[in-house]
Protein backbone atom coordinates (compact mmCIF):
# COMPACT_ATOMS: atom_id res chain seq x y z
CA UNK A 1 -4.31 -10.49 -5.44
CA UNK A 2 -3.99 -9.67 -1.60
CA UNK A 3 -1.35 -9.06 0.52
CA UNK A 4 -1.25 -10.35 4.13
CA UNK A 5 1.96 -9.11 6.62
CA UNK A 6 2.60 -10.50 9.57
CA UNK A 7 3.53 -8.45 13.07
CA UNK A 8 6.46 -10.01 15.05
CA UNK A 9 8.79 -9.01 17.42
CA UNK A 10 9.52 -9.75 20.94
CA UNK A 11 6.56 -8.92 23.89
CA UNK A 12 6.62 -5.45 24.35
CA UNK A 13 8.02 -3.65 21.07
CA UNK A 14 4.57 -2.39 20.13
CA UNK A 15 3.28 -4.83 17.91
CA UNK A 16 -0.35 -4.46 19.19
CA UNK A 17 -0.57 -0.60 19.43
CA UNK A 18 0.83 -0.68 15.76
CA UNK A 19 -1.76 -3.36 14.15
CA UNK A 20 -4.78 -0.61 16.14
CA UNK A 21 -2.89 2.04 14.23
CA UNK A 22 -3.04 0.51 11.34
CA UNK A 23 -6.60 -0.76 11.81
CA UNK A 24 -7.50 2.54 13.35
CA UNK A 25 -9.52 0.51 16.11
CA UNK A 26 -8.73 -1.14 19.37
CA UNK A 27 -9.15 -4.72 17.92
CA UNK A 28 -5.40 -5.75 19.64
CA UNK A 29 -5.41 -5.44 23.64
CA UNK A 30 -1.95 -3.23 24.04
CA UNK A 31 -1.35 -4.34 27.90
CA UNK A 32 2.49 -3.85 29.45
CA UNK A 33 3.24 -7.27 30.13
CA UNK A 34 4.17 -10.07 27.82
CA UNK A 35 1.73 -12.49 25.75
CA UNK A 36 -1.12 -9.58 26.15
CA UNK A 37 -1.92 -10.72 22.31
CA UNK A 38 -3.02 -14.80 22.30
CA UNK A 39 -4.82 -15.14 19.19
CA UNK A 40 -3.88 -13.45 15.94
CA UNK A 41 -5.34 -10.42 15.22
CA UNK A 42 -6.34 -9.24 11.62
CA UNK A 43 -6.84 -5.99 10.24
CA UNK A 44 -7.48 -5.45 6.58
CA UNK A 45 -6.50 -2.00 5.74
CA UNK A 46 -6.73 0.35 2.12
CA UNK A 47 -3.19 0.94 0.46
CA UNK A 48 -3.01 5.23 0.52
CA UNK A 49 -3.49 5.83 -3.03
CA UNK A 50 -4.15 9.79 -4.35
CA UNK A 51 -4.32 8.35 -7.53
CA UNK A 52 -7.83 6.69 -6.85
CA UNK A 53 -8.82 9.94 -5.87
CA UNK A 54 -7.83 11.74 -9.25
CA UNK A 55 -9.88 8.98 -10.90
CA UNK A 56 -12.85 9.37 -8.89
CA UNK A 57 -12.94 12.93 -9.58
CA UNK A 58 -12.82 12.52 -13.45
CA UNK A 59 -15.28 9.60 -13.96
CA UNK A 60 -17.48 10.05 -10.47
CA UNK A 61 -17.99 6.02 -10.59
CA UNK A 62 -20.81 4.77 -8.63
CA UNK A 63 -18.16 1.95 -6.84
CA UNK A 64 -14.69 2.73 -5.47
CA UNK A 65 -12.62 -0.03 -5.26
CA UNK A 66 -9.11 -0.02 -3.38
CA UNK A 67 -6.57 -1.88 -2.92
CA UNK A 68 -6.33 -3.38 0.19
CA UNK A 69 -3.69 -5.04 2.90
CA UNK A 70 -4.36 -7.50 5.44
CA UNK A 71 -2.17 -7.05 8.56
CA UNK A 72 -1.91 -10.26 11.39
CA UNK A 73 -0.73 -9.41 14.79
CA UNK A 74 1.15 -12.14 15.72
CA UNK A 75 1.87 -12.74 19.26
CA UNK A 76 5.14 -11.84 20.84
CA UNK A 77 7.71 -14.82 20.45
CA UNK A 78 10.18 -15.61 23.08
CA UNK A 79 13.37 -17.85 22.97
CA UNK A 80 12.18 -21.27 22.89
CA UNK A 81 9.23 -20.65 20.96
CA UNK A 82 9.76 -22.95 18.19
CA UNK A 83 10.05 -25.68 21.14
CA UNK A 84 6.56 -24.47 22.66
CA UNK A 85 8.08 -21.69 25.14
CA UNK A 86 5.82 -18.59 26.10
CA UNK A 87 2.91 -19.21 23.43
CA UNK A 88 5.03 -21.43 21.13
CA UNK A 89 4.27 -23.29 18.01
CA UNK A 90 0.63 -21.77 17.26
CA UNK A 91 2.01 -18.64 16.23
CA UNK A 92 5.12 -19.82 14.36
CA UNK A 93 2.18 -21.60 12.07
CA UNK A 94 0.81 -18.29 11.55
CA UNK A 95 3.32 -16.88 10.06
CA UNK A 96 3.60 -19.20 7.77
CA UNK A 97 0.62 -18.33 6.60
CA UNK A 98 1.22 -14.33 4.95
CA UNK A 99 3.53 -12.67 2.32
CA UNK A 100 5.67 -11.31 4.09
CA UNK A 101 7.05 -10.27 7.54
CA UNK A 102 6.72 -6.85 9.40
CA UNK A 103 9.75 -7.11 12.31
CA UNK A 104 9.10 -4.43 14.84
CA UNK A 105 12.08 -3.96 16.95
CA UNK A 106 12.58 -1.39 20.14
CA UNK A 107 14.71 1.30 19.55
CA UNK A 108 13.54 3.57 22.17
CA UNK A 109 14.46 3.73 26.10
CA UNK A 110 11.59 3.65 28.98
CA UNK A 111 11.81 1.96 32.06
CA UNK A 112 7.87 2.35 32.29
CA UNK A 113 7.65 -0.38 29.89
CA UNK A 114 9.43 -3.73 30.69
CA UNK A 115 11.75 -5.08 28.04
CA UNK A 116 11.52 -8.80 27.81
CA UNK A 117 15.40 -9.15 28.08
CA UNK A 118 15.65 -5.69 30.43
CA UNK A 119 17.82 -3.85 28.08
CA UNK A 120 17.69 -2.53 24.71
CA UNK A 121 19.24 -4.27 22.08
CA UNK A 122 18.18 -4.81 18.76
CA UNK A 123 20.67 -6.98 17.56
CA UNK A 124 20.15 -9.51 20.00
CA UNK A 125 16.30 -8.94 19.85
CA UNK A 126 16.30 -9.50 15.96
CA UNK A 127 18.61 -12.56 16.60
CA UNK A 128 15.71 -14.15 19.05
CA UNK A 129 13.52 -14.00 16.65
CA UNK A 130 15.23 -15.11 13.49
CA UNK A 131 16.69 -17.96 15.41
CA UNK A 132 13.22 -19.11 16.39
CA UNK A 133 11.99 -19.13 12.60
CA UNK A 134 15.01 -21.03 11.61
CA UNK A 135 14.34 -23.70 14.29
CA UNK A 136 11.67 -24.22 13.50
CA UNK A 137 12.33 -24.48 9.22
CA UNK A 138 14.58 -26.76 10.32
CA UNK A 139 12.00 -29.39 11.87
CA UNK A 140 10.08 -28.58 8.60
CA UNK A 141 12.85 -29.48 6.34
CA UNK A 142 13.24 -32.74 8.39
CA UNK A 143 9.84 -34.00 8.01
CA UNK A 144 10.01 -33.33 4.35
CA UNK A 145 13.53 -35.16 4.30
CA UNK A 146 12.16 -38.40 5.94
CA UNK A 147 8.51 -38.20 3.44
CA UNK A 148 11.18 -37.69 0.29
CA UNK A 149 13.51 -40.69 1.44
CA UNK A 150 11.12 -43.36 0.87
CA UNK A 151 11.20 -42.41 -2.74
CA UNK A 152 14.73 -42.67 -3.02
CA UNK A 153 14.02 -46.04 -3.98
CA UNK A 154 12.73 -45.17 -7.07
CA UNK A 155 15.74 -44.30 -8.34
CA UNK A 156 13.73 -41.06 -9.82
CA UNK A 157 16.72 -38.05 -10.78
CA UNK A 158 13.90 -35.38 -9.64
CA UNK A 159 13.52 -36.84 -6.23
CA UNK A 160 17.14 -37.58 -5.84
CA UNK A 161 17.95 -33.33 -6.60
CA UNK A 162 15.22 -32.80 -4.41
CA UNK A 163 16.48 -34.70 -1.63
CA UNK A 164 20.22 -33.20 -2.00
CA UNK A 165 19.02 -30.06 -1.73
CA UNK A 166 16.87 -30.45 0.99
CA UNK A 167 19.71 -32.12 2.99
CA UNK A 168 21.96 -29.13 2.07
CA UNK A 169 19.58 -26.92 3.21
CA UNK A 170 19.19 -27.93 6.40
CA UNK A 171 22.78 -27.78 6.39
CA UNK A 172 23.30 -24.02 5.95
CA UNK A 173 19.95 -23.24 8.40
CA UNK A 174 22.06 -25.30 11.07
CA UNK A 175 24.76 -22.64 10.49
CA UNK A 176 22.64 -20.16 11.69
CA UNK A 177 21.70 -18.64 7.97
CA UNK A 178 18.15 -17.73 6.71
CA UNK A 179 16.90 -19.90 3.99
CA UNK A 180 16.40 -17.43 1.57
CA UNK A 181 19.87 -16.92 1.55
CA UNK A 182 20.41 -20.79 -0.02
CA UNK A 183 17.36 -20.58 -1.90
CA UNK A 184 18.53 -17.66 -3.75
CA UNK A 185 22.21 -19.04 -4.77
CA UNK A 186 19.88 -22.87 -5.57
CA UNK A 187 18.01 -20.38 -8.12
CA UNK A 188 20.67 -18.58 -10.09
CA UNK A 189 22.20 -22.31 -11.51
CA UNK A 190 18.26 -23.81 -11.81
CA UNK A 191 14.94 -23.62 -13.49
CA UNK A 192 12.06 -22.38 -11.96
CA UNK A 193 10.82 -25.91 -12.36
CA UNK A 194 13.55 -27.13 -10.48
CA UNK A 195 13.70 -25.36 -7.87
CA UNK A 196 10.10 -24.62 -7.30
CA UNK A 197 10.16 -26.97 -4.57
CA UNK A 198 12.20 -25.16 -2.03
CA UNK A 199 10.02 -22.39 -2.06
CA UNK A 200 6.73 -24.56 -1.51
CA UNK A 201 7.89 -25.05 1.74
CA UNK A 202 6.62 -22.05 3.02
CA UNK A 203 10.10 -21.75 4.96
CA UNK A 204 9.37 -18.78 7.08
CA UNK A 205 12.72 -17.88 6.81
CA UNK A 206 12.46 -17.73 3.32
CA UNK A 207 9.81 -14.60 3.38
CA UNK A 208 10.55 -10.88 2.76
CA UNK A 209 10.85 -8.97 5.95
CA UNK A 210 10.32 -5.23 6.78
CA UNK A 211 12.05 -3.97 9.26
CA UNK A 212 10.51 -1.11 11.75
CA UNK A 213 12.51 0.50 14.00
CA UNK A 214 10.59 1.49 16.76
CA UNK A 215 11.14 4.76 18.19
CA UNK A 216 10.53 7.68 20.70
CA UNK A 217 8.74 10.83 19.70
CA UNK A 218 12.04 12.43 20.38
CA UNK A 219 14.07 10.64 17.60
CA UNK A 220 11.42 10.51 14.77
CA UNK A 221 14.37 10.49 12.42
CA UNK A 222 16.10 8.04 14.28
CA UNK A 223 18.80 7.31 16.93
CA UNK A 224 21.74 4.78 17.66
CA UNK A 225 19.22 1.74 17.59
CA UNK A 226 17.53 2.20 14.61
CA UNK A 227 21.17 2.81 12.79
CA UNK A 228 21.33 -0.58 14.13
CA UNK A 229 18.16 -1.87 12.70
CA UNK A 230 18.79 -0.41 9.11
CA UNK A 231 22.47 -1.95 8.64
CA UNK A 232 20.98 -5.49 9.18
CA UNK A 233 18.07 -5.07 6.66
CA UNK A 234 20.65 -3.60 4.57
CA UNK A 235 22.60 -6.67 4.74
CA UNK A 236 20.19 -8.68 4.20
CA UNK A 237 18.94 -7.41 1.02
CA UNK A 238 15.41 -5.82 2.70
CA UNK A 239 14.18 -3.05 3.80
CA UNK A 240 13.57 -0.83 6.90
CA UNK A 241 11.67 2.23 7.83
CA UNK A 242 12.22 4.35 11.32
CA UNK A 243 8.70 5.17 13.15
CA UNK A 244 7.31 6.41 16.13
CA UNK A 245 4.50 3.68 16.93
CA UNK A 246 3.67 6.32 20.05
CA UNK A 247 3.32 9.04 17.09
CA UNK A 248 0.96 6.73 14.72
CA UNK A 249 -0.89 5.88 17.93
CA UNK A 250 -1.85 9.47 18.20
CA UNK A 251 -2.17 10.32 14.52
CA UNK A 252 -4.69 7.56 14.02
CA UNK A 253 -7.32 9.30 16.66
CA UNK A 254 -7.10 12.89 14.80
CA UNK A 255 -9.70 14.35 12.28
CA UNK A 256 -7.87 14.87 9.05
CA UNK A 257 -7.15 18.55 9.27
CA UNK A 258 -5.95 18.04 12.73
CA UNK A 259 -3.31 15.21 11.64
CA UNK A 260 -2.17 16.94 8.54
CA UNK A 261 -1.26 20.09 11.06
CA UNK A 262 0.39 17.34 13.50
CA UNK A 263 2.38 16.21 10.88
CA UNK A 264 3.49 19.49 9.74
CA UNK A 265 4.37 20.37 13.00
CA UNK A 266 6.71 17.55 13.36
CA UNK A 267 8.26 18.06 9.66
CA UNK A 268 6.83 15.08 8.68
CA UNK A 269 5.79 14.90 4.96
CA UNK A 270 4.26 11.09 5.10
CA UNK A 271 2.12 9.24 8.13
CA UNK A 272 4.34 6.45 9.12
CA UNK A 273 1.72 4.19 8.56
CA UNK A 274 1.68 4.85 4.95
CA UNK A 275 5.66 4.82 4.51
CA UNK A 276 5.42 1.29 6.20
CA UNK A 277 2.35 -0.04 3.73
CA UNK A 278 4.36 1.52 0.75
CA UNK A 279 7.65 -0.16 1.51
CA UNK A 280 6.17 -3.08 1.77
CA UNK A 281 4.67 -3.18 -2.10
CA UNK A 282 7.87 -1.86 -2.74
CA UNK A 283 9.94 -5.09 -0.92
CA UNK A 284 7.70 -7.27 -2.89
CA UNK A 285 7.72 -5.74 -6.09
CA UNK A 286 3.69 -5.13 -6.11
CA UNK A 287 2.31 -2.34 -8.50
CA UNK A 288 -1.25 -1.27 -8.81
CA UNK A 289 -3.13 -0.68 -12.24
CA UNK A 290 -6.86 0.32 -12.74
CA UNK A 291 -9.75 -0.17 -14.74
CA UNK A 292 -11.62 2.85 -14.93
CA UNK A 293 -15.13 4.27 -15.46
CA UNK A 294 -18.81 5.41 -14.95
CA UNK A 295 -19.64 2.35 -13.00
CA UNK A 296 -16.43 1.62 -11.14
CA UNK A 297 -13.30 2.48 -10.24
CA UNK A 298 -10.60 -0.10 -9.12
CA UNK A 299 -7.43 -0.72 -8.21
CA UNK A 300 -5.57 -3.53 -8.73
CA UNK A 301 -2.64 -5.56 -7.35
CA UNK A 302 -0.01 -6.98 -9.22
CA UNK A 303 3.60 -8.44 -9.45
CA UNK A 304 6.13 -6.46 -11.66
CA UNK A 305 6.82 -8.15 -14.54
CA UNK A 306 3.69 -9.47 -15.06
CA UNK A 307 2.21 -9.89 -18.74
CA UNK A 308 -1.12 -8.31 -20.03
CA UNK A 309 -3.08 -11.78 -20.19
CA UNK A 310 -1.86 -12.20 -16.76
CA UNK A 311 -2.75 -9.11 -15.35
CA UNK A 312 -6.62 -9.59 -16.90
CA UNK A 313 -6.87 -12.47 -14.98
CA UNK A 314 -6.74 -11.13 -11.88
CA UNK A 315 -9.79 -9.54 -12.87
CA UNK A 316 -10.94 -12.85 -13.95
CA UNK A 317 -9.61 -16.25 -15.33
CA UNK A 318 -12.25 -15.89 -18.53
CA UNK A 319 -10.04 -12.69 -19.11
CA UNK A 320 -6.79 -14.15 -19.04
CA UNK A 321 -8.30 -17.49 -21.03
CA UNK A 322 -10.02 -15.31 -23.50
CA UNK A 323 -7.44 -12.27 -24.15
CA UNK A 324 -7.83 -10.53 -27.35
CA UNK A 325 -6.11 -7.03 -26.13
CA UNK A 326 -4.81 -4.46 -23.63
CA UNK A 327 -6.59 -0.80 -24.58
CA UNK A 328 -3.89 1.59 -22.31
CA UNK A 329 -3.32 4.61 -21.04
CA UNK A 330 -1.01 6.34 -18.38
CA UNK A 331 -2.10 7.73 -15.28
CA UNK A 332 -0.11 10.86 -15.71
CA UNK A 333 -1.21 11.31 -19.55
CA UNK A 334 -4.66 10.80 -18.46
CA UNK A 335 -4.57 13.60 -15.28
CA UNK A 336 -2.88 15.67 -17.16
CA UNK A 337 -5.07 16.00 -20.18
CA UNK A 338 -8.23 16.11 -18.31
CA UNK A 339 -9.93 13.24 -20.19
CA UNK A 340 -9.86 10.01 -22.05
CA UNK A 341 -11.41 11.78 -24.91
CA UNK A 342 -7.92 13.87 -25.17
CA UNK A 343 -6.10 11.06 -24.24
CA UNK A 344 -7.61 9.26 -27.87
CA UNK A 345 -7.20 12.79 -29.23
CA UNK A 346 -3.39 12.86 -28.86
CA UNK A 347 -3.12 9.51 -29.92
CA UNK A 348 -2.13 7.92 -26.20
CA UNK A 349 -4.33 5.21 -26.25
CA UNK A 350 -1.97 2.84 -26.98
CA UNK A 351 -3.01 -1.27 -28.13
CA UNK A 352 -0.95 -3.88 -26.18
CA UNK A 353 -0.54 -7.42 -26.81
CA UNK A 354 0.27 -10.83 -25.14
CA UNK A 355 3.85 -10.04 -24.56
CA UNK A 356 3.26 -6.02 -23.02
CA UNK A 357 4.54 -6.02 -19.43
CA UNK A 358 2.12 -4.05 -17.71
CA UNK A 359 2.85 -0.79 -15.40
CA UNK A 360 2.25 0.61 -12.25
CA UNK A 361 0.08 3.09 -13.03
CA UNK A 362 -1.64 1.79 -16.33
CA UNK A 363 -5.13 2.57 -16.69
CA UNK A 364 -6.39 -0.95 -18.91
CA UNK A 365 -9.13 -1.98 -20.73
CA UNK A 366 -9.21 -5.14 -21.53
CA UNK A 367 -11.09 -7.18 -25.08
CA UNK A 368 -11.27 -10.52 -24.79
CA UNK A 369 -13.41 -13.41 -26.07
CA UNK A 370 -14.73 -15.75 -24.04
C-alpha cells in the first residue's frame, strides 16, 4: 500500500523548499511571495530504512525494493479559501485526495520573508487553516444531507441513522470542532458497518495531521513557537516534530560524508527529513515487513493489526485468496545469526496461521494455493 501526505500551511511557511528537500530536486518554485506554488507538486520519496540494507548485504538480491512515500505540495491556503479566496477550492480538493496531512507552521522570525498575516503566530496560523478545512466539510456534509433526504421516504432505519448523524455532524463542525473529533465518539457506541459511512466522506478534517514546526537554524531544538505548535498536536491526539526547513534545505545538497559531519556538528543524531517520514508511519500506525531473497528484496507497507492472509495480499490478491501459511522470521533473529540457515538451525522459523497478526519487522514467506 502507499502513502501520500499532503503539504499545507499558509504562503510563506516553507512548504515548497520542504517538498525539494524531501524530493531532493527543485521540482517546487520556492519564490517569497504568496501563491508561488499553483499546481500540486508530487514527490515520491524512499522511507529511510537500514534494515533493507542489512538484507541486501546477506542475500545480495538482484532487485531492491523500498518502501516508498508520496509527498503533494499543496498550495498555500488563505482565509477564504474554502469560498474561492487566493487559489481557493482546487486545492482544498487535493487534499482530499492523500492519507494524511503534513501542517507546516512558522516558528521562526525574519523580516526578509513576508508573513502572510505580518506577525508570527502559530495559533492563529493553524486556526486559518483548520477553519478553512472545516468550511469546507461542512458544504460536503450538506450536499450529502440533501442526496440522503430523498430517501427518507423510504422509511429505511440505515438511512434514517445515517441522516441523524450526518445532521449532528454538521452540528459540532459549525462549533468550530474537527470531524474526527465526532467521528471518533460515533465509533466507540457503533459497528464498523455502521459507521463506515462517516469516514467515506473523505472529511478532510477527519485525516491525521503532522505537525512541523518550522524553525531557525538557531533553535533546532525549538523555541517559544514551536512549544506552541506541540501543545496543540498534543491536544489533539497527533503528532509534531520541530525542524529547521533552512537546515534540510542545505543537508539535501551535501555528499553523504559531508551531511553526516553537518549533522554531527549540529548534535543532530537524525536528518529531519527522516524524523518527519518516520512520524508519519508512526501517526498512522504503518509497519513494514519483507520478503526476502536471491532475486529480490522488498519492503512492504502495512497497517498494524493486520492478519497474515491480509498482509499476503498486498503482495497479491491470489495470495490472500489462496493462503495456506506464513513461514517467519525476525529481523533481529535473522541479523543476528548471520543466516536463515541458523535461523532454521535454532528453531526460529516459526509457522503462522490465518489468525497471526503480523510485525513490523517480520521477514515472511508466504504458501499458498491458488
Amino acid at each position: 500500500m502507499g502513502l501520500k501526505c499532503g503539504i499545507v500551511g499558509l504562503p510563506n511557511v516553507g512548504k515548497s523548499t520542504l517538498f525539494n528537500c524531501l524530493t531532493s530536486s527543485q521540482q517546487a518554485e520556492a519564490a517569497n511571495y504568496p501563491f508561488c506554488t499553483i499546481e500540486p507538486n508530487i514527490g515520491v520519496v524512499t522511507v529511510p530504512d537500514k534494515r533493507i540494507d542489512e538484507l541486501v548485504k546477506l542475500y545480495n538480491p538482484k532487485k531492491i525494493v523500498k518502501t516508498v512515500i508520496e509527498f503533494v505540495d499543496i498550495a498555500g491556503l488563505v482565509a477564504g479559501a474554502s469560498k474561492g479566496e487566493g487559489l481557493g477550492n482546487q486545492f482544498l480538493s487535493h487534499i482530499r485526495e492523500v492519507d494524511a496531512i503534513v501542517h507546516i507552521v512558522r516558528c521562526f522570525e525574519n523580516d526578509n520573508v513576508i508573513h502572510v498575516h505580518n506577525k508570527v503566530d502559530p495559533k492563529t496560523d493553524i486556526e486559518v487553516i483548520e477553519t478553512e478545512l472545516i468550511l469546507k466539510d461542512i458544504e460536503t456534509l450538506e450536499n450529502r444531507i440533501q442526496k440522503t433526504e430523498k430517501g427518507l421516504k423510504s422509511g429505511d432505519k440505515k438511512i434514517k441513522e445515517e441522516y441523524e448523524s450526518y445532521i449532528a455532524l454538521k452540528k459540532h463542525l459549525e462549533s468550530g470542532r474537527l470531524a474526527k473529533y465526532y467521528i471518533n465518539e460515533y465509533k466507540k457506541s457503533h459497528t464498523t458497518d455502521e459507521y463506515k459511512h462517516l469516514h467515506e466522506l473523505n472529511l478532510l478534517t477527519d485525516k491525521h495531521v503532522l505537525y512541523i514546526a518550522n524553525v531557525d537554524d538557531k533553535n533546532i531544538n525549538g523555541n517559544q513557537y514551536s512549544k506552541i505548535v506541540q501543545e496543540i498536536a498534543l491536544k489533539e491526539g497527533e503528532e509534531a516534530i520541530v525542524l529547521s526547513v533552512g537546515i534540510e534545505s542545505e543537508l539535501a545538497q551535501m555528499e553523504s560524508d559531508e551531511k553526516n559531519e553537518f549533522l554531527s556538528e549540529l548534535g543532530i543524531t537524525e536528518p529531519g527529513l527522516d524524523k518527519l517520514i518516520h512520524s508519519a508511519y508512526r501517526l498512522l500506525g504503518l509497519q513494514t515487513f519483507f520478503t526476502a531473497g536471491e532475486k529480490e528484496v522488498h519492503a512492504w507497507t502495512f497497517i498494524n493489526g493486520t492478519k497474515a492472509p491480509q498482509a499476503a495480499g498486498i503482495i497479491h490478491t491470489d495470495f490472500e485468496h489462496g493462503f495456506i501459511r506464513a513461514e517467519i522470521m525476525s529481523y533481529n533473529d535473522l541479523i543476528s545469526l548471520g543466516s536463515e540457515a541458523a535461523v532454521k538451525e535454532k528453531g526460529l522459523m516459526r509457522v503462522e496461521g490465518k489468525e497471526y497478526e503480523v510485525k513490523d519487522g517480520d521477514i515472511v514467506y508466504f504458501r499458498f494455493n491458488v
